[in-house]
C-alpha atoms as a PDB file:
ATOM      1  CA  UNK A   1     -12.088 -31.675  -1.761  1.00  0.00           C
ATOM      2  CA  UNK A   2     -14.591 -33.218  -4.054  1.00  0.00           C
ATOM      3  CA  UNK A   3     -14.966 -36.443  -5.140  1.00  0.00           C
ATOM      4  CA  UNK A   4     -13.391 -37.316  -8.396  1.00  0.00           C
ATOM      5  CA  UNK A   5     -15.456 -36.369 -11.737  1.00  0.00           C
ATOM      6  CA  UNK A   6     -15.318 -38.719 -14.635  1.00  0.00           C
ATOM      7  CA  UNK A   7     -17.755 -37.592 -16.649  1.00  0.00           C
ATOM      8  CA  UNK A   8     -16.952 -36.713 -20.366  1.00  0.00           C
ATOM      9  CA  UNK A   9     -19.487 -33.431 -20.015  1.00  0.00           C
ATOM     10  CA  UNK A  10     -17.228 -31.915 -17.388  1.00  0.00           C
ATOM     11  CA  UNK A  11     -14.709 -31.619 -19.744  1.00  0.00           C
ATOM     12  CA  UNK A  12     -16.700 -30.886 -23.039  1.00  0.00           C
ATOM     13  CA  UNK A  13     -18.056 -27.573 -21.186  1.00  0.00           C
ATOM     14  CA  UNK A  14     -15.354 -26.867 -19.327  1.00  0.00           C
ATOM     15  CA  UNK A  15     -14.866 -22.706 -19.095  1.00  0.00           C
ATOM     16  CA  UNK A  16     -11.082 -23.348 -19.011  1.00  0.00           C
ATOM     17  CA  UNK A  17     -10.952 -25.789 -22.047  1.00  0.00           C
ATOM     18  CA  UNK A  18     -10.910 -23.168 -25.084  1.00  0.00           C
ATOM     19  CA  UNK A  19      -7.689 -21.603 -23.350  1.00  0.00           C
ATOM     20  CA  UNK A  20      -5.834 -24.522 -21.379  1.00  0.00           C
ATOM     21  CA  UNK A  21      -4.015 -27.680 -21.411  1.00  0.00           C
ATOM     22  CA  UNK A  22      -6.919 -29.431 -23.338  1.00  0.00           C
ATOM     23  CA  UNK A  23      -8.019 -27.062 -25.552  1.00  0.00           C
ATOM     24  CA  UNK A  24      -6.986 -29.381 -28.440  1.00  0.00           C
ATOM     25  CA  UNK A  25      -8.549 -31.903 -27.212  1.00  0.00           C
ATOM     26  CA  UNK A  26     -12.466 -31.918 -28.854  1.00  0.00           C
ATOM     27  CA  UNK A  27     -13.583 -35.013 -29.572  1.00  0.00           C
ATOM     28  CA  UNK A  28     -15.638 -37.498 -27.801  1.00  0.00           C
ATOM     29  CA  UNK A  29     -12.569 -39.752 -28.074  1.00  0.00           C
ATOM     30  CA  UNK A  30     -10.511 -36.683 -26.741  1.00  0.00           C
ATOM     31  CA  UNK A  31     -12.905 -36.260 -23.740  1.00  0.00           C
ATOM     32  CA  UNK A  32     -12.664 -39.991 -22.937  1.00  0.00           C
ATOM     33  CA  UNK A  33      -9.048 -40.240 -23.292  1.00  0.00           C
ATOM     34  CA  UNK A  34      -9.255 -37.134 -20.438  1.00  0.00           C
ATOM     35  CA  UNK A  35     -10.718 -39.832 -17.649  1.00  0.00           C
ATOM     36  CA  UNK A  36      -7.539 -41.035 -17.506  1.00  0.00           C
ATOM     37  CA  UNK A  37      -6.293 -38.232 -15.411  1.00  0.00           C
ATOM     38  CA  UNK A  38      -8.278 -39.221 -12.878  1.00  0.00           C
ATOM     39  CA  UNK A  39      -8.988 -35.178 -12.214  1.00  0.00           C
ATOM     40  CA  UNK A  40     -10.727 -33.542  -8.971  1.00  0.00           C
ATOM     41  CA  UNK A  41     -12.435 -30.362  -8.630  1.00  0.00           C
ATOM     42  CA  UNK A  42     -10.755 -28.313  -5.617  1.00  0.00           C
ATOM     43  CA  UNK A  43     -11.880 -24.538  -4.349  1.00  0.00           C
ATOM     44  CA  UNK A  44      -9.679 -21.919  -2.477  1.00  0.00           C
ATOM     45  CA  UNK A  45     -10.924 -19.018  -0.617  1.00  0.00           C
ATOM     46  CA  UNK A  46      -9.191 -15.587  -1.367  1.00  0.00           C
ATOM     47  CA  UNK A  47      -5.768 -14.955  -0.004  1.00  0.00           C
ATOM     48  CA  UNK A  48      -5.505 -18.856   0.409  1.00  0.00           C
ATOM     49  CA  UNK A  49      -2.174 -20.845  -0.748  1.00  0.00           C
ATOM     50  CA  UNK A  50      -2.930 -23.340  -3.691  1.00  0.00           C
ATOM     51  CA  UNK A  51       0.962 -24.431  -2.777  1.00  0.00           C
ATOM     52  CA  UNK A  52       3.624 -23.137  -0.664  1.00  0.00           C
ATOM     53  CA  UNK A  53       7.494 -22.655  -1.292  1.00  0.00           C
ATOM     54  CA  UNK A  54       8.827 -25.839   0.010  1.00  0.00           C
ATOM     55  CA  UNK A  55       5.383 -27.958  -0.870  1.00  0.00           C
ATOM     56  CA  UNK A  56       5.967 -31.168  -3.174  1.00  0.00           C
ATOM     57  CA  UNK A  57       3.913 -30.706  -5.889  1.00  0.00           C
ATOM     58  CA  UNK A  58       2.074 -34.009  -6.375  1.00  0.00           C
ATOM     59  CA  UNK A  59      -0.509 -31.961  -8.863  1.00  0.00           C
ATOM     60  CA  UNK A  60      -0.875 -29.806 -11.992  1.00  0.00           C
ATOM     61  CA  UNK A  61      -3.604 -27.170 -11.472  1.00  0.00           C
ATOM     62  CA  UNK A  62      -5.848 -26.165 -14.183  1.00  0.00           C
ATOM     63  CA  UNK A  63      -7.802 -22.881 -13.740  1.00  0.00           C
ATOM     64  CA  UNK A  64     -11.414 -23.488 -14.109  1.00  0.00           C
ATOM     65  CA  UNK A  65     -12.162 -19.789 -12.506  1.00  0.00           C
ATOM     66  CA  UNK A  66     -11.101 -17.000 -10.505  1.00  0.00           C
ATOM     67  CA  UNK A  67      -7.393 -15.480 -10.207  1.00  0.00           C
ATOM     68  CA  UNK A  68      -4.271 -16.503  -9.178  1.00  0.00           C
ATOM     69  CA  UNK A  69      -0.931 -14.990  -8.293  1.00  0.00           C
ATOM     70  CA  UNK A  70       2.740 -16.875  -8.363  1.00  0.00           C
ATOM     71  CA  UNK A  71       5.237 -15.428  -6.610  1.00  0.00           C
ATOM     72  CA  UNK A  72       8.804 -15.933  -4.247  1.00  0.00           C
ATOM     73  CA  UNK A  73       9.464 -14.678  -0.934  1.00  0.00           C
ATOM     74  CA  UNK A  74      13.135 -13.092  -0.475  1.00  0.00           C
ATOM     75  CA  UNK A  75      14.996 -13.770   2.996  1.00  0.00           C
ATOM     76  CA  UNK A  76      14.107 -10.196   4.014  1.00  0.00           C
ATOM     77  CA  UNK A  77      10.777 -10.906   3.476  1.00  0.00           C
ATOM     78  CA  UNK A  78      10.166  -9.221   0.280  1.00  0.00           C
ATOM     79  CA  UNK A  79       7.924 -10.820  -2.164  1.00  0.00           C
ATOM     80  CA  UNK A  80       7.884 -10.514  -5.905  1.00  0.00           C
ATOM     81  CA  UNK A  81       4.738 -11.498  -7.932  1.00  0.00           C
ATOM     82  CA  UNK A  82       6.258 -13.222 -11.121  1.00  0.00           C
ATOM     83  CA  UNK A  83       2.790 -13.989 -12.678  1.00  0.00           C
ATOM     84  CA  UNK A  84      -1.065 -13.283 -12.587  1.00  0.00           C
ATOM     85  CA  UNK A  85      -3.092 -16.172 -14.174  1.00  0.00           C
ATOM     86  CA  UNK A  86      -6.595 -17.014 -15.120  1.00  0.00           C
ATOM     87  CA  UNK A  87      -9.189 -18.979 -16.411  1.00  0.00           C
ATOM     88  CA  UNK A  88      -7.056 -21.633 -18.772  1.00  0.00           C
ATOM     89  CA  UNK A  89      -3.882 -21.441 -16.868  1.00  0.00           C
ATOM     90  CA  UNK A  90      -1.956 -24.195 -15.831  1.00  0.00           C
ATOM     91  CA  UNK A  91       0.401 -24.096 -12.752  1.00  0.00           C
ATOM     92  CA  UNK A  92       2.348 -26.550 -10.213  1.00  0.00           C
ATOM     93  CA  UNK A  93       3.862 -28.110 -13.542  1.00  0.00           C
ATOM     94  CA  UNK A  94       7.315 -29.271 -12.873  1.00  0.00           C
ATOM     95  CA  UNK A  95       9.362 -31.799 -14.545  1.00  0.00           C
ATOM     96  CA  UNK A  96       9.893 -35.582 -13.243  1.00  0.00           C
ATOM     97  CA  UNK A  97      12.246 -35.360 -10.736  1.00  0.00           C
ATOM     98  CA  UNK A  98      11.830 -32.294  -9.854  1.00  0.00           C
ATOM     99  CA  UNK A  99       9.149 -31.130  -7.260  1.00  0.00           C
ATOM    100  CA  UNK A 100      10.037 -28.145  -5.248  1.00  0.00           C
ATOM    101  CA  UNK A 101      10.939 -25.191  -6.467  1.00  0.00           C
ATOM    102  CA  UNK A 102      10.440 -22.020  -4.157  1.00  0.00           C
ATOM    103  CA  UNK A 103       7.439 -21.034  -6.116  1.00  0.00           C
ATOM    104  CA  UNK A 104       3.865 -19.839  -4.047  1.00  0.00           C
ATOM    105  CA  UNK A 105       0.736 -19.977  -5.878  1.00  0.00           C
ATOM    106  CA  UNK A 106      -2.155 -18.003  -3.907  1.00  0.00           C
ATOM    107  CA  UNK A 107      -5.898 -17.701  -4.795  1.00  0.00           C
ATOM    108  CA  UNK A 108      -6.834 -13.875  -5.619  1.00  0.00           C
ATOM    109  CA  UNK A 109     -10.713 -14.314  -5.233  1.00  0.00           C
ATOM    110  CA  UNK A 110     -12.464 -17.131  -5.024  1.00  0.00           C
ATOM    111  CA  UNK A 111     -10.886 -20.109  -7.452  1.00  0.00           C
ATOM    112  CA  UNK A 112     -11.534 -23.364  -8.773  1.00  0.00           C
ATOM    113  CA  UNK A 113      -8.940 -25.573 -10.139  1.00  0.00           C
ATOM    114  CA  UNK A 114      -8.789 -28.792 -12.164  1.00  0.00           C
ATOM    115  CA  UNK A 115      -6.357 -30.736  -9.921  1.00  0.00           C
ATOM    116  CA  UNK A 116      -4.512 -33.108 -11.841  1.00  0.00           C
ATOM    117  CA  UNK A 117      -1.741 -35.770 -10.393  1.00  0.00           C
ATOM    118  CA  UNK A 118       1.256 -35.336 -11.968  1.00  0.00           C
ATOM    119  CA  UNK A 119       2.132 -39.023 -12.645  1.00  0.00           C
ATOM    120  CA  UNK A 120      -1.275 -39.420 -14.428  1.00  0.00           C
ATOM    121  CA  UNK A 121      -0.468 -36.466 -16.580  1.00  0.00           C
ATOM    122  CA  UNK A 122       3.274 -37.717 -17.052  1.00  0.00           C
ATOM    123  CA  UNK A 123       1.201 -41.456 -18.822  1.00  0.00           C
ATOM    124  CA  UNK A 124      -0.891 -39.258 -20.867  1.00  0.00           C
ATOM    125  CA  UNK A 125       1.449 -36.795 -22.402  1.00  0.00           C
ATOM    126  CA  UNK A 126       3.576 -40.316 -23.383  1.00  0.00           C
ATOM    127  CA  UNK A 127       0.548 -41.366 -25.710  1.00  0.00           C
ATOM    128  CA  UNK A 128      -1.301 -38.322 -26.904  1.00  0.00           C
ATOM    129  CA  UNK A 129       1.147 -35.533 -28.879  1.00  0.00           C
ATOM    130  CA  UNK A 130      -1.377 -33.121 -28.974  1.00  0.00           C
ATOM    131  CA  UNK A 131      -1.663 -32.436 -25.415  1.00  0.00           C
ATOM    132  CA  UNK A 132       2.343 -32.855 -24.786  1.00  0.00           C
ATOM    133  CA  UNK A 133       2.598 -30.239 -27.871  1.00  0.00           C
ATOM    134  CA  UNK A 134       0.278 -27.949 -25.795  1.00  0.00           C
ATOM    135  CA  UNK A 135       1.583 -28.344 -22.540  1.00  0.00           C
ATOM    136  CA  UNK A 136       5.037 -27.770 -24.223  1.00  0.00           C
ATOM    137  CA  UNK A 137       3.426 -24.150 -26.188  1.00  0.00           C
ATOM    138  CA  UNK A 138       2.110 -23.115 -22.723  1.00  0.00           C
ATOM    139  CA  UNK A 139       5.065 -23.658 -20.708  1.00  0.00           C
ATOM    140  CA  UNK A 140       6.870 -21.744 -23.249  1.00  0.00           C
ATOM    141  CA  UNK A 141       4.691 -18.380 -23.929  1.00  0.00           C
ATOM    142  CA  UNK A 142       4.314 -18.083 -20.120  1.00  0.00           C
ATOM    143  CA  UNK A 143       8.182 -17.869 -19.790  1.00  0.00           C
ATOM    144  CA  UNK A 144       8.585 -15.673 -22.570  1.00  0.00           C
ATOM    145  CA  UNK A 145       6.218 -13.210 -21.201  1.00  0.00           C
ATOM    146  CA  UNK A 146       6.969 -13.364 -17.904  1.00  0.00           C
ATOM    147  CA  UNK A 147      10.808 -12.694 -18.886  1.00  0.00           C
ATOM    148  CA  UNK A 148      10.110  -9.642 -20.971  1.00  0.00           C
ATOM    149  CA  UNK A 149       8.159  -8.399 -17.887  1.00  0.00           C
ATOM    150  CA  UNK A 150      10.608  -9.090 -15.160  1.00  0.00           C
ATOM    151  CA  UNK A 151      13.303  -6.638 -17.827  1.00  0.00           C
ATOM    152  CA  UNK A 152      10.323  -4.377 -17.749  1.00  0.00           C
ATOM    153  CA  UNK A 153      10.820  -4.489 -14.119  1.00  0.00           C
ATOM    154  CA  UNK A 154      14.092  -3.947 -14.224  1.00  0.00           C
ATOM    155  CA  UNK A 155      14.829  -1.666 -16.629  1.00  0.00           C
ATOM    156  CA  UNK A 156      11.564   0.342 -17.600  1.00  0.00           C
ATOM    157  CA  UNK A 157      10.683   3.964 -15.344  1.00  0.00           C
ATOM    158  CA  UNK A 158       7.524   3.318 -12.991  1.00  0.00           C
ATOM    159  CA  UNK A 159       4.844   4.313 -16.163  1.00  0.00           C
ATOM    160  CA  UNK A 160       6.168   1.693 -18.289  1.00  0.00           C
ATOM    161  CA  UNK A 161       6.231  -0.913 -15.695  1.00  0.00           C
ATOM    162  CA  UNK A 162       2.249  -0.245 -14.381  1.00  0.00           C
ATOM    163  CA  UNK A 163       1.239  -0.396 -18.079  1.00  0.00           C
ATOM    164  CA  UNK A 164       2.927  -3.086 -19.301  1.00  0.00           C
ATOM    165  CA  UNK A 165       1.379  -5.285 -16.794  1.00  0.00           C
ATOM    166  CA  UNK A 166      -2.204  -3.876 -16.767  1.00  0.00           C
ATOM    167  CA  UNK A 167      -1.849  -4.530 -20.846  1.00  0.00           C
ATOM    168  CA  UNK A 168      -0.645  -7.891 -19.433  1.00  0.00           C
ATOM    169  CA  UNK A 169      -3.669  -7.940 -17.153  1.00  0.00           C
ATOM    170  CA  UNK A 170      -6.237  -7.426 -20.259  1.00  0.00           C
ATOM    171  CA  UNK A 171      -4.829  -9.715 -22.781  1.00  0.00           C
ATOM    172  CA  UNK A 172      -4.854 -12.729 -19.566  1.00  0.00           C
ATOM    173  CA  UNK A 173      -8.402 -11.472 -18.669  1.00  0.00           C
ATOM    174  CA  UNK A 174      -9.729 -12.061 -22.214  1.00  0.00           C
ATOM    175  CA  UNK A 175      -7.187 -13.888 -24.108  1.00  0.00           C
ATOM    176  CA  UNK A 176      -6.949 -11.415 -27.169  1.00  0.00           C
ATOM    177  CA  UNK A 177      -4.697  -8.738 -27.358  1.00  0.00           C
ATOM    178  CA  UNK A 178      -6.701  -6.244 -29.844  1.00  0.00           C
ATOM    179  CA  UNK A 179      -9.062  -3.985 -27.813  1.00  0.00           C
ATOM    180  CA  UNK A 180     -11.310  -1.144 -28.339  1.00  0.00           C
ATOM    181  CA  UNK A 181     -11.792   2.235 -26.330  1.00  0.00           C
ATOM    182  CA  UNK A 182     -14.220   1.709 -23.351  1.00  0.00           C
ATOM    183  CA  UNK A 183     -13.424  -2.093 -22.857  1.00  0.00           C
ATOM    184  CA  UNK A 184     -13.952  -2.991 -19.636  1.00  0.00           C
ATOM    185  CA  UNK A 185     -12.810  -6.490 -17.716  1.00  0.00           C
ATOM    186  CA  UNK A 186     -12.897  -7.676 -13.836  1.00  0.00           C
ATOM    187  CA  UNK A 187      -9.339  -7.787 -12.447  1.00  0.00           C
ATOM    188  CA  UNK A 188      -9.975  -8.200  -8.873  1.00  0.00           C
ATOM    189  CA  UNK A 189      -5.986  -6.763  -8.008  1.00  0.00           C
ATOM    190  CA  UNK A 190      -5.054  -4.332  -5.040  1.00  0.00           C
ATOM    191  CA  UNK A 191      -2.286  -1.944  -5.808  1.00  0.00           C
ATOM    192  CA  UNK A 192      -0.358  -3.289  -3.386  1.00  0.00           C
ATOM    193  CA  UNK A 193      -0.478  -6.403  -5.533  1.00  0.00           C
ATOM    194  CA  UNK A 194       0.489  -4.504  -8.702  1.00  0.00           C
ATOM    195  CA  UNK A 195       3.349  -3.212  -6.340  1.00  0.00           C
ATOM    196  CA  UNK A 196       4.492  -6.300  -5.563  1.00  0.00           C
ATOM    197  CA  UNK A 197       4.528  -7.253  -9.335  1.00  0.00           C
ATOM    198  CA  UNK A 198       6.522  -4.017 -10.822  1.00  0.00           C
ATOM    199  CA  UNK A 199       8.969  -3.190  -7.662  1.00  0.00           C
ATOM    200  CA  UNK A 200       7.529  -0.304  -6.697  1.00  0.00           C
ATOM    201  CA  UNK A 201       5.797   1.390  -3.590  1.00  0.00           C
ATOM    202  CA  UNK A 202       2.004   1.017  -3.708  1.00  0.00           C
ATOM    203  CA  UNK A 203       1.920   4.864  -3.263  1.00  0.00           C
ATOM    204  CA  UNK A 204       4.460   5.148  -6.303  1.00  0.00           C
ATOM    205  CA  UNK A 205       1.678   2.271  -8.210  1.00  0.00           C
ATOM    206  CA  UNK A 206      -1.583   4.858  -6.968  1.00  0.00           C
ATOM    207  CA  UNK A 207       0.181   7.461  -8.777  1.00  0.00           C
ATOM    208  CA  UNK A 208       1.371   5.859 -11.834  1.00  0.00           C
ATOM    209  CA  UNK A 209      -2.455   4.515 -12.512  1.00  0.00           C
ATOM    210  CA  UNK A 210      -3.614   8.017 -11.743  1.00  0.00           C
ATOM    211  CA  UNK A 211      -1.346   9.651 -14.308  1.00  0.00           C
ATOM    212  CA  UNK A 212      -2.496   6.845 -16.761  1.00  0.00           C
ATOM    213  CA  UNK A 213      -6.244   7.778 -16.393  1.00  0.00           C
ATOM    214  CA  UNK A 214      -5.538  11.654 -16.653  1.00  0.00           C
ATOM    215  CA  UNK A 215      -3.461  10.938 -20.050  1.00  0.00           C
ATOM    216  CA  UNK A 216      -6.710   8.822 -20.755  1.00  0.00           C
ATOM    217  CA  UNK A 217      -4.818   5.635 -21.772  1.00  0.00           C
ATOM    218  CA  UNK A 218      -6.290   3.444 -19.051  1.00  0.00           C
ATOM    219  CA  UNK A 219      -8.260   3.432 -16.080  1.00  0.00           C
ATOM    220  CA  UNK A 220      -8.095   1.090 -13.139  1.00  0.00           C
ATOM    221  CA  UNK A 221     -10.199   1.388  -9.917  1.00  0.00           C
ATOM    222  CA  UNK A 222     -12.631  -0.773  -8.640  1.00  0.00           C
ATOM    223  CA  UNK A 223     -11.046  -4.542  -9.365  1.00  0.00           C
ATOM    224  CA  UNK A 224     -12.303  -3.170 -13.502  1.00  0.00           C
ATOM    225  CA  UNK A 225      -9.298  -2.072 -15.810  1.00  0.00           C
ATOM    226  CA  UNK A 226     -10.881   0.381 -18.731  1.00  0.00           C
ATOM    227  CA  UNK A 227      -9.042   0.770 -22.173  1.00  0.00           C
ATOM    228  CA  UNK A 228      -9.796   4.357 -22.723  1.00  0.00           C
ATOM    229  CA  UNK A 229      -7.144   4.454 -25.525  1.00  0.00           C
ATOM    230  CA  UNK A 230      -5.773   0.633 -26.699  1.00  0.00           C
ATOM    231  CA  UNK A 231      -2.669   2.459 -29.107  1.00  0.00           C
ATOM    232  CA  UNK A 232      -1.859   4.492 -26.785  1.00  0.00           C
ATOM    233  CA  UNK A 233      -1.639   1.663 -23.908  1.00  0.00           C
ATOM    234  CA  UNK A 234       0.887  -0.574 -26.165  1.00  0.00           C
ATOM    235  CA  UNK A 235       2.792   2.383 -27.408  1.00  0.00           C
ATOM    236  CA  UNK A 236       3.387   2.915 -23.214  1.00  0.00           C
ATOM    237  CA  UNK A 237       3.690  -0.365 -22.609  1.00  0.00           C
ATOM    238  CA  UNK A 238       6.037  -1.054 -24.964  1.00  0.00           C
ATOM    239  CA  UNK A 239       4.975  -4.643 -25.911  1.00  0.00           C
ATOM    240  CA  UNK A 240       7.526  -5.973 -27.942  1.00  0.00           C
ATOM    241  CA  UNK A 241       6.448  -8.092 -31.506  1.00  0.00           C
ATOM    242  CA  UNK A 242       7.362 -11.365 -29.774  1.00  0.00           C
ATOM    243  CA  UNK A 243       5.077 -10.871 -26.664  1.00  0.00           C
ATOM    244  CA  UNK A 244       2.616 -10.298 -28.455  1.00  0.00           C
ATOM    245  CA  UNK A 245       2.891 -13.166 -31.083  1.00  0.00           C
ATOM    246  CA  UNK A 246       3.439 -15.568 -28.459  1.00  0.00           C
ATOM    247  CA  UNK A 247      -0.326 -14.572 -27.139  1.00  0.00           C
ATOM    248  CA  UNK A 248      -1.866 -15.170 -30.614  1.00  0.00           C
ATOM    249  CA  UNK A 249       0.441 -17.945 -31.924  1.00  0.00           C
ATOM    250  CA  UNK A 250      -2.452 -21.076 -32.332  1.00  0.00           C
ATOM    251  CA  UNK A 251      -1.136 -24.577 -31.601  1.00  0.00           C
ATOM    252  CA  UNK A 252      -0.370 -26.659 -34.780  1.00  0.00           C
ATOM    253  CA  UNK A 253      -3.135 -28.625 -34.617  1.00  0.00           C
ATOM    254  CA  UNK A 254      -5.727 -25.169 -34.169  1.00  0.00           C
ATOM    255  CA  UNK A 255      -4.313 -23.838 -37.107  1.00  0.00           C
ATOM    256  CA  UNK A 256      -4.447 -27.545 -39.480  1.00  0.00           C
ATOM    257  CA  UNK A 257      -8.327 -27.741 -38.485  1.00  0.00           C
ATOM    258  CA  UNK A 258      -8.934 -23.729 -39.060  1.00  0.00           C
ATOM    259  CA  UNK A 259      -9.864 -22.409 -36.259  1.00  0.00           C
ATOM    260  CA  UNK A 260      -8.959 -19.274 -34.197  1.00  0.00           C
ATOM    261  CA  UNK A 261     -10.147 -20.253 -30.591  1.00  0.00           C
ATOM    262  CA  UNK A 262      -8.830 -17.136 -28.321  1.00  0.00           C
ATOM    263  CA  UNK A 263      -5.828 -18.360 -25.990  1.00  0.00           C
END
């Protein structure tokens, strides 16, 4: 663990800023208000835990880079990935009062986190509305998402469920959720992961992705997902109007100053 950071130009260039907690926050006065947290910068090695099941969490993470997968382990030993997140998202959140929740958070590839203690976040959020108002937008799109996917899950035949989360997988990789043919982003996922997220066999996962890129709606090989046809990807998908408003909704105070940062 590194020593504590409290310098305003940590946060003001930030790679995670334009898409996280603070992304509203973009003044000098913003960026000194930010020392308060009292934030470290921690690294995990692939396949590392950021938190286990029965961990307290003492800290919110922000995600400065690399990937990282949430997920529960079942008594039999089953495990079911609930969420892949990125650069910009927040995780270990949890209300006051409540600090264990089942929940394992596990570095991908290599990633760096904001670590934030919870009780110095708690202070802030009291004094400054536009960061409790953000934390409050993000806590909400990632359930709504994450809902609609777990019905994908349980309802949707095996096509469905691998393209609704590789559509997933682009609009967290680049934070829009309009693509062109031939767009290409690193998504450094095994299918055994993907497996894990959808309920199916990875075998079942190699040939869903395979019947994808013969349809040419999508390709996936190589940790690089390929849009090789974006309408036809949602119309397989089937990404619901909600879902994908809650990934372009701006925050309140985004839209009153006019701008269209990317989520």
């Amino acid at each position: 663990m590194q020593a504590p950071q409290h310098s305003t130009t940590i946060c003001r260039f930030c790679a995670a800023r334009p898409r996280g907690l603070c992304r509203d926050m973009q003044t000098e006065a913003d960026f000194e208000t930010l020392q308060v947290l009292q934030y470290r910068t921690r690294s995990f090695r692939p396949g590392t835990q950021i938190y286990g099941p029965f961990d307290v969490k003492t800290h919110v993470y922000n995600i400065t880079s690399g990937w990282v997968s949430l997920s529960h382990e079942l008594p039999g030993g089953q495990r079911q990935i609930s969420q892949f997140l990125t650069t910009g998202g927040l995780i270990g959140y949890r209300p006051i009062g409540q600090s264990v929740n089942g929940e394992i958070a596990t570095a991908i590839d290599e990633v760096t986190v904001c670590a934030i203690p919870n009780q110095n976040l708690d202070a802030l959020l009291d004094i400054h509305p536009r960061l409790n108002h953000r934390l409050i937008w993000m806590l909400g799109r990632d359930s709504l998402v994450t809902s609609h996917r777990l019905a994908c899950v349980g309802q949707a035949k095996a096509l469905t469920r691998v393209a609704y989360l590789l559509l997933e997988l682009l609009i967290v990789a680049t934070g829009h959720t309009n693509h062109s043919t031939g767009t290409s982003v690193r998504v450094p996922l095994t299918q055994g992961q993907i497996a894990d997220a959808t309920g199916l066999t990875a075998i079942h996962v190699n040939r869903m992705i395979k019947q994808l890129r013969e349809e040419e709606i999508v390709d996936f090989h190589n940790s690089t997902l390929t849009v090789l046809n974006f309408s036809s990807l949602k119309k397989t998908a089937q990404l619901s109007q909600d879902v994908e408003a809650a990934w372009v909704t701006q925050s309140s105070f985004q839209l009153e100053q006019g701008r269209a940062w990317p989520l």
